[in-house]
C-alpha atoms as a PDB file:
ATOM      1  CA  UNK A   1     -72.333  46.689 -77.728  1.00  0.00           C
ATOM      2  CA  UNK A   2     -73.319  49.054 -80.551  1.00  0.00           C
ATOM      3  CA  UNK A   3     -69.295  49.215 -81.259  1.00  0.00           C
ATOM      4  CA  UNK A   4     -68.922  45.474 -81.910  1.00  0.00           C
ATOM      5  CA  UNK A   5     -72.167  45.230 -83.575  1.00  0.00           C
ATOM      6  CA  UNK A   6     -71.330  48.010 -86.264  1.00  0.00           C
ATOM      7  CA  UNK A   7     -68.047  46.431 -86.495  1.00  0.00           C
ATOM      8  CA  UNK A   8     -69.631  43.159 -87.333  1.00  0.00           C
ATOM      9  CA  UNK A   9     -71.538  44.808 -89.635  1.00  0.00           C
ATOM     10  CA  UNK A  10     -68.498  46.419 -91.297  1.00  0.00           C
ATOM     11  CA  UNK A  11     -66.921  43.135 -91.769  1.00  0.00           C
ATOM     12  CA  UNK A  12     -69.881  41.053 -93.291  1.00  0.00           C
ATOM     13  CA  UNK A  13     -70.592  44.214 -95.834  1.00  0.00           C
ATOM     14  CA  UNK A  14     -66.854  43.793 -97.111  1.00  0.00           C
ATOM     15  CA  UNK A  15     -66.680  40.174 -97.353  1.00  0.00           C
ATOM     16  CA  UNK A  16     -69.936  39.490 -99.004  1.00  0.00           C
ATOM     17  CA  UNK A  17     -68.686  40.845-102.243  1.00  0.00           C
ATOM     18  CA  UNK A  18     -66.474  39.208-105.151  1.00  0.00           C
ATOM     19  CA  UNK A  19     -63.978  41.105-107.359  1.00  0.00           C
ATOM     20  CA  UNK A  20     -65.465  40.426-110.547  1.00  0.00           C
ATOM     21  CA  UNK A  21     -62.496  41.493-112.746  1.00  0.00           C
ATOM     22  CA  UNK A  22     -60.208  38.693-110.329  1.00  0.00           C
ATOM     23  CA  UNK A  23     -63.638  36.036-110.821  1.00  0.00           C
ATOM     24  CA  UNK A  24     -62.852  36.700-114.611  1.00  0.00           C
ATOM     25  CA  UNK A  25     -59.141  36.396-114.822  1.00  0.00           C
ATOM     26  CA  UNK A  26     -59.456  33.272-113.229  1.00  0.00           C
ATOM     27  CA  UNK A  27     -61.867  31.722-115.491  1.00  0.00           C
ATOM     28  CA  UNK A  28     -60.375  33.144-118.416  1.00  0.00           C
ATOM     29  CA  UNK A  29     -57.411  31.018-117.644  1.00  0.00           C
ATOM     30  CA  UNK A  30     -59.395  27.922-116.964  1.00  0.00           C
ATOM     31  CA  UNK A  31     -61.858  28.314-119.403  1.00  0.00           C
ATOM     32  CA  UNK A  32     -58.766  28.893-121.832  1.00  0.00           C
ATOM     33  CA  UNK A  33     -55.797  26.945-121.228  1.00  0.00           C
ATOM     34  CA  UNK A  34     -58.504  24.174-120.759  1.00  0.00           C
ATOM     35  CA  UNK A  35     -59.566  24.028-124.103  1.00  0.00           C
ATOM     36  CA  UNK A  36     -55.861  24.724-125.497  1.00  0.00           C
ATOM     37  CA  UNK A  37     -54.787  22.009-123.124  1.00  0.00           C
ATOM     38  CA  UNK A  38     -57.667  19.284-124.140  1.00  0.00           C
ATOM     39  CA  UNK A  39     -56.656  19.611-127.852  1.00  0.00           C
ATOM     40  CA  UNK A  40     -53.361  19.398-127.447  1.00  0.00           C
ATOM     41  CA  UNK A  41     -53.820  15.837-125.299  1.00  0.00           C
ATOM     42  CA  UNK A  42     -56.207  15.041-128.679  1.00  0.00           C
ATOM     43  CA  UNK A  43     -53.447  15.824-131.301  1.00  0.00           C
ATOM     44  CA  UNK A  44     -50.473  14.186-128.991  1.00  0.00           C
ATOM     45  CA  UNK A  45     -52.495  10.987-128.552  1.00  0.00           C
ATOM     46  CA  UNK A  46     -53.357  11.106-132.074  1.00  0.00           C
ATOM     47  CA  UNK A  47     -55.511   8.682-133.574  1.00  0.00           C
ATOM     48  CA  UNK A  48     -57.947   7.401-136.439  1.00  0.00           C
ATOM     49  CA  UNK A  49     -60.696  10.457-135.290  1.00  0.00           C
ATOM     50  CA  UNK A  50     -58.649  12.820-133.681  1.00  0.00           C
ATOM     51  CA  UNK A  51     -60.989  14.831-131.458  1.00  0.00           C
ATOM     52  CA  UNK A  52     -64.479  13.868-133.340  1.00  0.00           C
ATOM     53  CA  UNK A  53     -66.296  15.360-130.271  1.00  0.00           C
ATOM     54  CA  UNK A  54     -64.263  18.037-129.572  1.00  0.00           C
ATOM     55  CA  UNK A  55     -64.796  19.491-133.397  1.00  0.00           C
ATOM     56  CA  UNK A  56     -67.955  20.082-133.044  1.00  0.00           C
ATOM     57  CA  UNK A  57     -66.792  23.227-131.199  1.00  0.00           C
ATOM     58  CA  UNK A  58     -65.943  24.318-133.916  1.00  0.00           C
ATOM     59  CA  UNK A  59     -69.983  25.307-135.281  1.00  0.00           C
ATOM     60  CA  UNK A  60     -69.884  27.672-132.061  1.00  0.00           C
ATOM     61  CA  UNK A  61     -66.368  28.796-131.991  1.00  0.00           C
ATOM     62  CA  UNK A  62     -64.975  30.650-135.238  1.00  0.00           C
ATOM     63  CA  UNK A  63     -61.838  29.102-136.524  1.00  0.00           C
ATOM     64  CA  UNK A  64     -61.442  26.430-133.818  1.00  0.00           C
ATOM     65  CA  UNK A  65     -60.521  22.842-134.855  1.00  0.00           C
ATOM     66  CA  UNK A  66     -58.125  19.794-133.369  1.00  0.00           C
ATOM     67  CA  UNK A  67     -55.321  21.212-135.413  1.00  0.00           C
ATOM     68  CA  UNK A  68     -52.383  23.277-133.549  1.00  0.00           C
ATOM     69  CA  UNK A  69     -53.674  26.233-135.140  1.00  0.00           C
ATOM     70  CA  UNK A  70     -57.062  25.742-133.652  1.00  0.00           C
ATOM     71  CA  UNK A  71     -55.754  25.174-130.301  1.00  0.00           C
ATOM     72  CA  UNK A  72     -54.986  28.597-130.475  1.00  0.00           C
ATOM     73  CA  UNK A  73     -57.970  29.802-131.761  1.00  0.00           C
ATOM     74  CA  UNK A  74     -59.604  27.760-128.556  1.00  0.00           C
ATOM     75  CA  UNK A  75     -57.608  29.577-126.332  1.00  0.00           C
ATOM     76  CA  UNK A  76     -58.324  32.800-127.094  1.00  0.00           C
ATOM     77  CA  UNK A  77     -62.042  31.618-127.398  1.00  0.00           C
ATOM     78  CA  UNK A  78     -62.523  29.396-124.333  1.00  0.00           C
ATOM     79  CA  UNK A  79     -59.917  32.681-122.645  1.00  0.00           C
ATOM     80  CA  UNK A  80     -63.293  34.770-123.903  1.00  0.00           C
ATOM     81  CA  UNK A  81     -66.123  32.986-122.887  1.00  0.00           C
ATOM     82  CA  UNK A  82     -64.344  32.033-119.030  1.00  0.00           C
ATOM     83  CA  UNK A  83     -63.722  35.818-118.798  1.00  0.00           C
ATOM     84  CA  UNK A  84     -67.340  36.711-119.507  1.00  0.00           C
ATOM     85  CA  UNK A  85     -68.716  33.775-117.402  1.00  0.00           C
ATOM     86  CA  UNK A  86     -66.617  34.983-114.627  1.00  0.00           C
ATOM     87  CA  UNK A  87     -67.084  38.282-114.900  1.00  0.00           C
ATOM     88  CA  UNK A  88     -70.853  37.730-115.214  1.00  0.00           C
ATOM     89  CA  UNK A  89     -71.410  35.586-112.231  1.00  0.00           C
ATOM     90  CA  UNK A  90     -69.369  38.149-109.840  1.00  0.00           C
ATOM     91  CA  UNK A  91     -71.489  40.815-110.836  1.00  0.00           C
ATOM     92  CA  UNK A  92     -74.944  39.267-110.549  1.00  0.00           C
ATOM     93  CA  UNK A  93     -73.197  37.967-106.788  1.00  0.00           C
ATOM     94  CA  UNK A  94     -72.517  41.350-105.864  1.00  0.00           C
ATOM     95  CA  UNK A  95     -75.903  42.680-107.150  1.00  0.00           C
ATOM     96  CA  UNK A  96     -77.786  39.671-104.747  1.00  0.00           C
ATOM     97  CA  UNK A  97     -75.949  40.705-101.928  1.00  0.00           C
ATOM     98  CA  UNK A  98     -76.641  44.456-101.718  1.00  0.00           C
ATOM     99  CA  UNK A  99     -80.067  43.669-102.378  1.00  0.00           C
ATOM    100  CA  UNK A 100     -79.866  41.496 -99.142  1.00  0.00           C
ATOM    101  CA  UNK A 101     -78.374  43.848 -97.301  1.00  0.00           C
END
């Protein structure tokens, strides 16, 4: 019984945590090609205002704005704040569940 019960143990210590760097990828690619991919719909569609709300990313992101230029600039930015976000939320994740262990 002790056997199956350390085993059990074992398995729940291993699959309680997240790979951060992997959480981080992954929302780097969202977080990026999500941005680069919403302006691009913007400046395809076209328009009288061509992405009025989405230019007001600009005042937090550096260099972005609903130009083809800018949707690389928002890649690289929304690639950099995903990453972070990611990477963030697997660490705190993996800090909550040692402490609970």
């Amino acid at each position: 019984m002790t056997n199956a019960t350390d085993e059990l143990k074992e398995i729940t210590r291993a699959t309680a945590r997240i790979q951060a760097t992997a959480l981080a990828i992954v929302c780097a690619l969202i977080g990026g090609l999500g941005l680069f991919g919403m302006t691009a719909w913007l400046l395809i569609r076209g328009g009288e205002n061509v992405g009025g709300h989405l230019s007001l990313l600009g005042n937090y992101f550096p260099g972005y704005s609903v130009t083809w230029p800018g949707s690389i600039v928002g890649l690289l930015w929304g690639a950099l704040i995903g990453g972070v976000i990611g990477w963030s939320i697997g660490k705190i994740y993996n800090t909550v569940a040692l402490m609970r262990q």
